[in-house]
PDB file of N, CA and C in Angstrom:
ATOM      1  N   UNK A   1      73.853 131.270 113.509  1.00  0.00           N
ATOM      2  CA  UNK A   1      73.777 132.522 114.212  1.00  0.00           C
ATOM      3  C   UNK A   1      72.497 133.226 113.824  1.00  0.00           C
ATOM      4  N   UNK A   2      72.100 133.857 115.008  1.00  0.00           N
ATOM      5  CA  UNK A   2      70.783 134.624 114.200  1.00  0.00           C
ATOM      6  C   UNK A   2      71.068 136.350 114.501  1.00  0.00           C
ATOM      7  N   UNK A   3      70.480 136.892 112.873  1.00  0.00           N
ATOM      8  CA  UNK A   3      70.897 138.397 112.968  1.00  0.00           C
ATOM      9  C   UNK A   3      69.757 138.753 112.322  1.00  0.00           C
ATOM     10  N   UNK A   4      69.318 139.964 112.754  1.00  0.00           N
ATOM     11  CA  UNK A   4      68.413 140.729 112.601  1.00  0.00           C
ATOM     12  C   UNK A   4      68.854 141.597 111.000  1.00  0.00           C
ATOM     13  N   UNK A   5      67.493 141.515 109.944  1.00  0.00           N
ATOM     14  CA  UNK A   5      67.980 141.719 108.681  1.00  0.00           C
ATOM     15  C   UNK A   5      67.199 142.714 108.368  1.00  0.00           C
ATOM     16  N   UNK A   6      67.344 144.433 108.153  1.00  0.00           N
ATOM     17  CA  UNK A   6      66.820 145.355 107.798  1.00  0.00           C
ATOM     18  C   UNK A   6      66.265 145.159 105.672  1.00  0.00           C
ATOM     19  N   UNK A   7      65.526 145.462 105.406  1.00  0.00           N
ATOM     20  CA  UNK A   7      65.249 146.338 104.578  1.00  0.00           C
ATOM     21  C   UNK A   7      64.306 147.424 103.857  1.00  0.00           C
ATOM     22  N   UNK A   8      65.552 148.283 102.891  1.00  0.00           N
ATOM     23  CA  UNK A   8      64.959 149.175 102.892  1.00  0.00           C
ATOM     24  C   UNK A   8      64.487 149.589 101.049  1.00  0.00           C
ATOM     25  N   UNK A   9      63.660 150.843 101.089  1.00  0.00           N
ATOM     26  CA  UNK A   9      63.124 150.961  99.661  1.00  0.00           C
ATOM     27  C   UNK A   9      62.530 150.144  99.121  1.00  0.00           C
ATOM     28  N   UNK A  10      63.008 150.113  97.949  1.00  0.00           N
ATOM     29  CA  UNK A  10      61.984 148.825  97.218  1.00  0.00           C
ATOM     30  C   UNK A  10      62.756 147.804  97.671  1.00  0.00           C
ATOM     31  N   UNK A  11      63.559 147.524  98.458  1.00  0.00           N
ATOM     32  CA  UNK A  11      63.985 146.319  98.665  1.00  0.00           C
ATOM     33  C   UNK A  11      63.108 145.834  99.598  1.00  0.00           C
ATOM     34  N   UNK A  12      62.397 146.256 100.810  1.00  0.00           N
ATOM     35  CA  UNK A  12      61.241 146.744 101.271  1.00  0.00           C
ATOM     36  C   UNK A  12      60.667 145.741 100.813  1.00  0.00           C
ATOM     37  N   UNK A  13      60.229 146.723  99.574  1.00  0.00           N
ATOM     38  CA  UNK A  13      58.350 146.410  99.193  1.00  0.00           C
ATOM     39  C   UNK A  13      58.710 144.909  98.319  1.00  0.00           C
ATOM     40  N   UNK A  14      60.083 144.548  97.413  1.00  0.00           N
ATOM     41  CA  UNK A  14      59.663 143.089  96.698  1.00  0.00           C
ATOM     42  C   UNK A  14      60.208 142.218  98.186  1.00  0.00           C
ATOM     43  N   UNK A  15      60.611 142.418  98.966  1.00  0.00           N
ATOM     44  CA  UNK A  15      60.659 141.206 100.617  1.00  0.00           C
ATOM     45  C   UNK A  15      59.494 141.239 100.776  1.00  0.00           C
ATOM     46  N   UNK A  16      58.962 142.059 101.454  1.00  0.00           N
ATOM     47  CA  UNK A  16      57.657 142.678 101.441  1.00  0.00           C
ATOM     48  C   UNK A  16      57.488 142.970 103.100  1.00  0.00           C
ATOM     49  N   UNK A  17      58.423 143.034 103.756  1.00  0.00           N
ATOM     50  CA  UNK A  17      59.054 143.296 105.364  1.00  0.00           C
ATOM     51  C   UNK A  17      59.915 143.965 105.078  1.00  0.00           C
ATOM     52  N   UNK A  18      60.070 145.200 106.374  1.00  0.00           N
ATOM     53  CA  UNK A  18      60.814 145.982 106.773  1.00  0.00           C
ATOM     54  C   UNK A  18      62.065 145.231 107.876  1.00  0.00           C
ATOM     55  N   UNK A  19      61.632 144.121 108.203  1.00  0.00           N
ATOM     56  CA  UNK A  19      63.109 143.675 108.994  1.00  0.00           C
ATOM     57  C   UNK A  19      62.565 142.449 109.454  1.00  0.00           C
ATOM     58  N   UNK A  20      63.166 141.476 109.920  1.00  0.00           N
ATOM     59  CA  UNK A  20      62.975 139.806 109.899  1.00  0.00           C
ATOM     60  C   UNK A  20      64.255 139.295 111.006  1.00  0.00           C
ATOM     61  N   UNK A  21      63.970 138.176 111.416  1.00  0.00           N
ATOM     62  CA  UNK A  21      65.119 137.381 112.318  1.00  0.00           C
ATOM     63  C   UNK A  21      65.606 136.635 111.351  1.00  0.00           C
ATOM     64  N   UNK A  22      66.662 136.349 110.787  1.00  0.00           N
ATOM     65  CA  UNK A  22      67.172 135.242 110.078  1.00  0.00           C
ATOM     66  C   UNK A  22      68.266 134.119 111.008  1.00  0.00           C
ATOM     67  N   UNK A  23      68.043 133.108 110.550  1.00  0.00           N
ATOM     68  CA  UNK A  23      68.882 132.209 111.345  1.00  0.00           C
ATOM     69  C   UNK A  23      69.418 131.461 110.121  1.00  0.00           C
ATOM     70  N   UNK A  24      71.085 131.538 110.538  1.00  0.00           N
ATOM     71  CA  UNK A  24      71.902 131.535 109.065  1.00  0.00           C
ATOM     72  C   UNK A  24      73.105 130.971 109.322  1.00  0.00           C
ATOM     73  N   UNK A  25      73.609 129.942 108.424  1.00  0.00           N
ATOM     74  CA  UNK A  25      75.187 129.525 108.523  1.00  0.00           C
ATOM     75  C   UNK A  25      76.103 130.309 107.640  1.00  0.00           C
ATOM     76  N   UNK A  26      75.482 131.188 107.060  1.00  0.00           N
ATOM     77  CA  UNK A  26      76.522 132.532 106.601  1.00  0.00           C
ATOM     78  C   UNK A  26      77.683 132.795 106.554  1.00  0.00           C
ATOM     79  N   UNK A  27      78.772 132.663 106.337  1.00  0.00           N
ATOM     80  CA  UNK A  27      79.960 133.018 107.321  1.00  0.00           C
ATOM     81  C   UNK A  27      80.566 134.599 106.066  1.00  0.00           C
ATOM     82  N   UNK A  28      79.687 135.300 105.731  1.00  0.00           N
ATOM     83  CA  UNK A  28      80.129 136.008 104.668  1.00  0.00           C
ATOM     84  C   UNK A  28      78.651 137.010 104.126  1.00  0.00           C
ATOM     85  N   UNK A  29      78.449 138.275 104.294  1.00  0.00           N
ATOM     86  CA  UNK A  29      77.476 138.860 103.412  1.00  0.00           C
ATOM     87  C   UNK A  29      76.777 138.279 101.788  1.00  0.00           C
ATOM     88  N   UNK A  30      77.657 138.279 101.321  1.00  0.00           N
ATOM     89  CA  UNK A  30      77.197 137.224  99.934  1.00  0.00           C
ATOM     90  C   UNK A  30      76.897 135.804 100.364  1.00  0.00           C
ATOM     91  N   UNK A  31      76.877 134.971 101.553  1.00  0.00           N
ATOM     92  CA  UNK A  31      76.472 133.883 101.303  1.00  0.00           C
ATOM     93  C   UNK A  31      75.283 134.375 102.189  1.00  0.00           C
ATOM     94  N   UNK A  32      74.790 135.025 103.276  1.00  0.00           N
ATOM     95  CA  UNK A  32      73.742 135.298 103.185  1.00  0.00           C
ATOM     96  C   UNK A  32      72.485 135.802 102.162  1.00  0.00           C
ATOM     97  N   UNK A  33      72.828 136.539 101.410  1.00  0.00           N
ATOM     98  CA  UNK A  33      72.202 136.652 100.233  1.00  0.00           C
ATOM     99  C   UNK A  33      71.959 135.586  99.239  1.00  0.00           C
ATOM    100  N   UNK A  34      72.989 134.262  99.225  1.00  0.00           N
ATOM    101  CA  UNK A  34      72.645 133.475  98.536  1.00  0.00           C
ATOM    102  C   UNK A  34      71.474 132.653  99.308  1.00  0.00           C
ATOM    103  N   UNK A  35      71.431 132.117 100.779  1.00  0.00           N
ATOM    104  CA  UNK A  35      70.382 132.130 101.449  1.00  0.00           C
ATOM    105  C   UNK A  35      69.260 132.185 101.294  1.00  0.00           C
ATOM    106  N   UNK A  36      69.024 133.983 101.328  1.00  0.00           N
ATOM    107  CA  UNK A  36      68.328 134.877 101.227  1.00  0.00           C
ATOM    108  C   UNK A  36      67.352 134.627  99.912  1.00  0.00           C
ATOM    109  N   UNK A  37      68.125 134.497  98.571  1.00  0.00           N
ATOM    110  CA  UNK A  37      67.804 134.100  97.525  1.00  0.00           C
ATOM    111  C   UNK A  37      67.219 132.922  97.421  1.00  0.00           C
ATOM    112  N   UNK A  38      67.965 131.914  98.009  1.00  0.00           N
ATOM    113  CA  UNK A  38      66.999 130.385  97.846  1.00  0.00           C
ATOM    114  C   UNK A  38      65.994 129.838  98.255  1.00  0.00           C
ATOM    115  N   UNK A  39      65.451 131.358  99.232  1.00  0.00           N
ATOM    116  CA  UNK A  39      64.082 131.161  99.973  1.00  0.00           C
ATOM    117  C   UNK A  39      62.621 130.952  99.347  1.00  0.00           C
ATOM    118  N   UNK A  40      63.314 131.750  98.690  1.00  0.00           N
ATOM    119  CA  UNK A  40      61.736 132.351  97.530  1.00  0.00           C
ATOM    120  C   UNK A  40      61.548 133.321  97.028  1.00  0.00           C
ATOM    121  N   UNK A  41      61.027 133.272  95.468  1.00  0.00           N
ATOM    122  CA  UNK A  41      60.791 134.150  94.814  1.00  0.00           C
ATOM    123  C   UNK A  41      60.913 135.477  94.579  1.00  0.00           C
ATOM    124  N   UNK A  42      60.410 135.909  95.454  1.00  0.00           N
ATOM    125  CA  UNK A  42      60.809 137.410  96.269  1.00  0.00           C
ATOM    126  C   UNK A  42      61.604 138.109  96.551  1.00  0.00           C
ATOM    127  N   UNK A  43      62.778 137.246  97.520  1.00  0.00           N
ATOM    128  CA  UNK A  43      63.927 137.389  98.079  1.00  0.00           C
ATOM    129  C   UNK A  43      64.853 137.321  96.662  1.00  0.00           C
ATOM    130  N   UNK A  44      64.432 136.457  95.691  1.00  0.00           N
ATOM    131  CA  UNK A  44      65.242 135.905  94.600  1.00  0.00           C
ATOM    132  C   UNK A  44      65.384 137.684  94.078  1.00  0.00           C
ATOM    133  N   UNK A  45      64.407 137.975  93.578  1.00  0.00           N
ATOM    134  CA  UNK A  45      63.731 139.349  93.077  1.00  0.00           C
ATOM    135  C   UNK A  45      64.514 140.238  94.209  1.00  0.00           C
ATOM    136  N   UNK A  46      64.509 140.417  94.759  1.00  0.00           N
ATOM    137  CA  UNK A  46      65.421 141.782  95.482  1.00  0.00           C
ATOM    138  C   UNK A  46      66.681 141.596  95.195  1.00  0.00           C
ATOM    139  N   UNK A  47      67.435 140.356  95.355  1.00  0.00           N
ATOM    140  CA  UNK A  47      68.939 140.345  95.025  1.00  0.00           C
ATOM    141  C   UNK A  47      69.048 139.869  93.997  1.00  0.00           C
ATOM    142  N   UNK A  48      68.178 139.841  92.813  1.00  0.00           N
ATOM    143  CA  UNK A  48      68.517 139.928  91.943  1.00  0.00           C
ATOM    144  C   UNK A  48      70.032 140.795  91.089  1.00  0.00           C
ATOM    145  N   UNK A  49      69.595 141.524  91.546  1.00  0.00           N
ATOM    146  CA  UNK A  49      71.279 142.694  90.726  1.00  0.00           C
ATOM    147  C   UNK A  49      71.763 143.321  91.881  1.00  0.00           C
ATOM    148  N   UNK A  50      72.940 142.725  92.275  1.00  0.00           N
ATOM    149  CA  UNK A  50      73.504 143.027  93.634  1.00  0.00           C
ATOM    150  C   UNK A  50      74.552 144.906  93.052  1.00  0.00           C
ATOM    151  N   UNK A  51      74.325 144.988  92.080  1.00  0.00           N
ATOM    152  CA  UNK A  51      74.979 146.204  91.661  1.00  0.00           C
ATOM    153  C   UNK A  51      74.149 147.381  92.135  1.00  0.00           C
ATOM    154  N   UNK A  52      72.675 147.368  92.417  1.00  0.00           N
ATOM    155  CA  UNK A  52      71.887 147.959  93.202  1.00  0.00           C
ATOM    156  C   UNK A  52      71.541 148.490  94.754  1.00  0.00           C
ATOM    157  N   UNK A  53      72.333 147.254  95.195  1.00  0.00           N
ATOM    158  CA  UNK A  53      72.406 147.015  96.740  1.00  0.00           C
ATOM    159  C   UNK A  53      73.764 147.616  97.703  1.00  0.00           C
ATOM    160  N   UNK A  54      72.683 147.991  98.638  1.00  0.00           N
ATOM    161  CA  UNK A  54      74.268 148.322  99.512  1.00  0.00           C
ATOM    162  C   UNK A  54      73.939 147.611 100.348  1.00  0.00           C
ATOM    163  N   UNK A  55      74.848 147.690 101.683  1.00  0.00           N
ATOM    164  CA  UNK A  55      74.988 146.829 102.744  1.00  0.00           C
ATOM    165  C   UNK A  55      75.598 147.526 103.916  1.00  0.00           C
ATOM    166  N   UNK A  56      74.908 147.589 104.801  1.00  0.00           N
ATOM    167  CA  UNK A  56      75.673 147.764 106.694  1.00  0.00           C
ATOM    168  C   UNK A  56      75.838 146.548 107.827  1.00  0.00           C
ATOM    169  N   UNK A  57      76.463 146.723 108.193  1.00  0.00           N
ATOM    170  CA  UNK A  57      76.570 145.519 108.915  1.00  0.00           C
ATOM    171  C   UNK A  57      76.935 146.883 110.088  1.00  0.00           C
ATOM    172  N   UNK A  58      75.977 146.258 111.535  1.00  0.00           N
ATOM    173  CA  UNK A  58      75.961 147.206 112.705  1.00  0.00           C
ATOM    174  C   UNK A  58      76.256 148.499 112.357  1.00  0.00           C
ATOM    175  N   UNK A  59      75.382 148.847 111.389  1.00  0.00           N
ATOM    176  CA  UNK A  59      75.592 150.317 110.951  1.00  0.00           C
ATOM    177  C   UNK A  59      76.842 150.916 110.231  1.00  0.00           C
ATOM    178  N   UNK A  60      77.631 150.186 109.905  1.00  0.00           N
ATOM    179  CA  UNK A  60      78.664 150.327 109.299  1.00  0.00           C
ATOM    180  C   UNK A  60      78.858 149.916 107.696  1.00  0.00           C
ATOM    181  N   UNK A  61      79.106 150.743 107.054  1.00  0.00           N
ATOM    182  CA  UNK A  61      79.087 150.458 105.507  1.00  0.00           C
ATOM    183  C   UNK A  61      79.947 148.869 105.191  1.00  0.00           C
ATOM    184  N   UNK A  62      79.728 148.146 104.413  1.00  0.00           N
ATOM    185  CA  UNK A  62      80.369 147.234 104.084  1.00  0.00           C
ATOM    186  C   UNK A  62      80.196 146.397 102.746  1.00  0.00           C
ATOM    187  N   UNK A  63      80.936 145.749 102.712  1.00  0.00           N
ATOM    188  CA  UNK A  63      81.245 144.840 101.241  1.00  0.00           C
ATOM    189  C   UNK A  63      80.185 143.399 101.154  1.00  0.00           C
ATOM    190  N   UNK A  64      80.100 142.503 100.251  1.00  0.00           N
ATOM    191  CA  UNK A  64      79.253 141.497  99.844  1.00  0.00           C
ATOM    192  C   UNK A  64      80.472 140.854 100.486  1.00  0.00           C
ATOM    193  N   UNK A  65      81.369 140.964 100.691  1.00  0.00           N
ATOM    194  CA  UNK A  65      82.289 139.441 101.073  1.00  0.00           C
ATOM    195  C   UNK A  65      83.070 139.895 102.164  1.00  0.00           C
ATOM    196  N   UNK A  66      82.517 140.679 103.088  1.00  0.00           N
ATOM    197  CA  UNK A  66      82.986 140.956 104.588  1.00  0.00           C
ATOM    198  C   UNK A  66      81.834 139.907 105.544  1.00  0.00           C
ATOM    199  N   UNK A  67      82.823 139.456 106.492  1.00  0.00           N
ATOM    200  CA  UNK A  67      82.806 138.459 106.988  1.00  0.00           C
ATOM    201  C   UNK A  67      80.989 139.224 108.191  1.00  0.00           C
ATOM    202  N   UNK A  68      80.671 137.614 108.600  1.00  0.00           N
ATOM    203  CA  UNK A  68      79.158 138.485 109.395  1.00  0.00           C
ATOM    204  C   UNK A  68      79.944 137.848 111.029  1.00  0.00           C
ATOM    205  N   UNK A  69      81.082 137.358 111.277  1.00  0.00           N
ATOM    206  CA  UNK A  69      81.308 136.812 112.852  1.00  0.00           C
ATOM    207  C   UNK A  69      81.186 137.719 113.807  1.00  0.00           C
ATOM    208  N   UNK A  70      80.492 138.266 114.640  1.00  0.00           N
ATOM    209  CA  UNK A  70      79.710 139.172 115.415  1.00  0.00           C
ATOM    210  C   UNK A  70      79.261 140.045 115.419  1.00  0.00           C
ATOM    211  N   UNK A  71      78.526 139.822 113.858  1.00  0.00           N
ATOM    212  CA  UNK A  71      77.385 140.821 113.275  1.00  0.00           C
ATOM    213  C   UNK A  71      76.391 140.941 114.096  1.00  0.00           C
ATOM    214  N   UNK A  72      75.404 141.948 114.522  1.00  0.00           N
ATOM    215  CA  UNK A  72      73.852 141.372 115.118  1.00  0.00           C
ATOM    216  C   UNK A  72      72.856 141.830 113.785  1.00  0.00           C
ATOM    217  N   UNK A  73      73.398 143.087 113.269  1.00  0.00           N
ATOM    218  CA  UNK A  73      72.374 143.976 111.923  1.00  0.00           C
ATOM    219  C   UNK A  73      72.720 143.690 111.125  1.00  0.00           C
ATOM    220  N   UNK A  74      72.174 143.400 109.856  1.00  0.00           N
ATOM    221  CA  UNK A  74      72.397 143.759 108.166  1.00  0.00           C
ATOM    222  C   UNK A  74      71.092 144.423 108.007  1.00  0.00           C
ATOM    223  N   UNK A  75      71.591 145.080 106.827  1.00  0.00           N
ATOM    224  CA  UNK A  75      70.628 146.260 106.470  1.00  0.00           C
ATOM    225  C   UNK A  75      70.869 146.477 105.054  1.00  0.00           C
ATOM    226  N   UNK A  76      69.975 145.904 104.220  1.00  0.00           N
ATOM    227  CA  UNK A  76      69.947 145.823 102.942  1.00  0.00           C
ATOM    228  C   UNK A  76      69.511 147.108 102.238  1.00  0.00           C
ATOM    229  N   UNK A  77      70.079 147.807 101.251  1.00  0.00           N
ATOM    230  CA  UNK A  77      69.478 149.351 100.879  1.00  0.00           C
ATOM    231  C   UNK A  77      69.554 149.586  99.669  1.00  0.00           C
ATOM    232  N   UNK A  78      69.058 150.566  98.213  1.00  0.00           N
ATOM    233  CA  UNK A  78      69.461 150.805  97.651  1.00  0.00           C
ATOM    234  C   UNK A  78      71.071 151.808  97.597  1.00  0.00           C
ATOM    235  N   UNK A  79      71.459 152.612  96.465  1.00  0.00           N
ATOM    236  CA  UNK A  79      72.690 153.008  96.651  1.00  0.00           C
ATOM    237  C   UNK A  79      72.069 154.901  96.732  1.00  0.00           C
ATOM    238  N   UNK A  80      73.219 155.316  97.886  1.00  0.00           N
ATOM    239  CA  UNK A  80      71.841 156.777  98.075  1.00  0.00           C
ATOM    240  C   UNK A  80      72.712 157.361  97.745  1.00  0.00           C
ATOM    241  N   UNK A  81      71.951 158.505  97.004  1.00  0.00           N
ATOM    242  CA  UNK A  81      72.668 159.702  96.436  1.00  0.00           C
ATOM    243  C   UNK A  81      72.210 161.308  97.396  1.00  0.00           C
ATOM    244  N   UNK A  82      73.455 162.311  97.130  1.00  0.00           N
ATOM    245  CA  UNK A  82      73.165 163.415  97.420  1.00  0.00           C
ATOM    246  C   UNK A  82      72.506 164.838  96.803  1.00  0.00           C
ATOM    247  N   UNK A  83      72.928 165.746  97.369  1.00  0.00           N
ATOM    248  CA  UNK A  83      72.237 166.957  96.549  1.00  0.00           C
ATOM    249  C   UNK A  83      72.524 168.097  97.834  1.00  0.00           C
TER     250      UNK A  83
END
């Protein structure tokens, strides 16, 4: 399946793209990231500490092990705070 993969912050700058086409046998947020990770260096380096990361799927908040079956977005982010 191919889904369009946001990121943001420094997740951003160590990808070093703001958003990408991925084409993925995924069937799960965390196995995209494992993916994601085995690409290269970089990618390794952003998901490095998934305790950092959030996740949307079509704009919707979600978990590392919610399913991606008619995902089109992920959107990789740090964790945001208020004030």
């Amino acid at each position: 399946m191919k889904l369009t993969v946001l990121y943001f912050a420094w997740l951003r700058e160590r990808v070093g793209l703001p958003r990408e086409t991925v084409e993925t046998g995924a069937t799960t947020v965390a196995g995209l990231v494992e993916e994601l990770r085995a690409r290269e260096e970089r990618y390794a380096l952003a998901f490095s500490d998934l305790k950092s990361v959030r996740v949307a799927l079509d704009q919707e908040l979600a978990d590392f092990d919610a399913p991606l079956d008619g995902v089109r977005e992920v959107a990789f982010f740090p964790p945001m705070t208020g004030g």
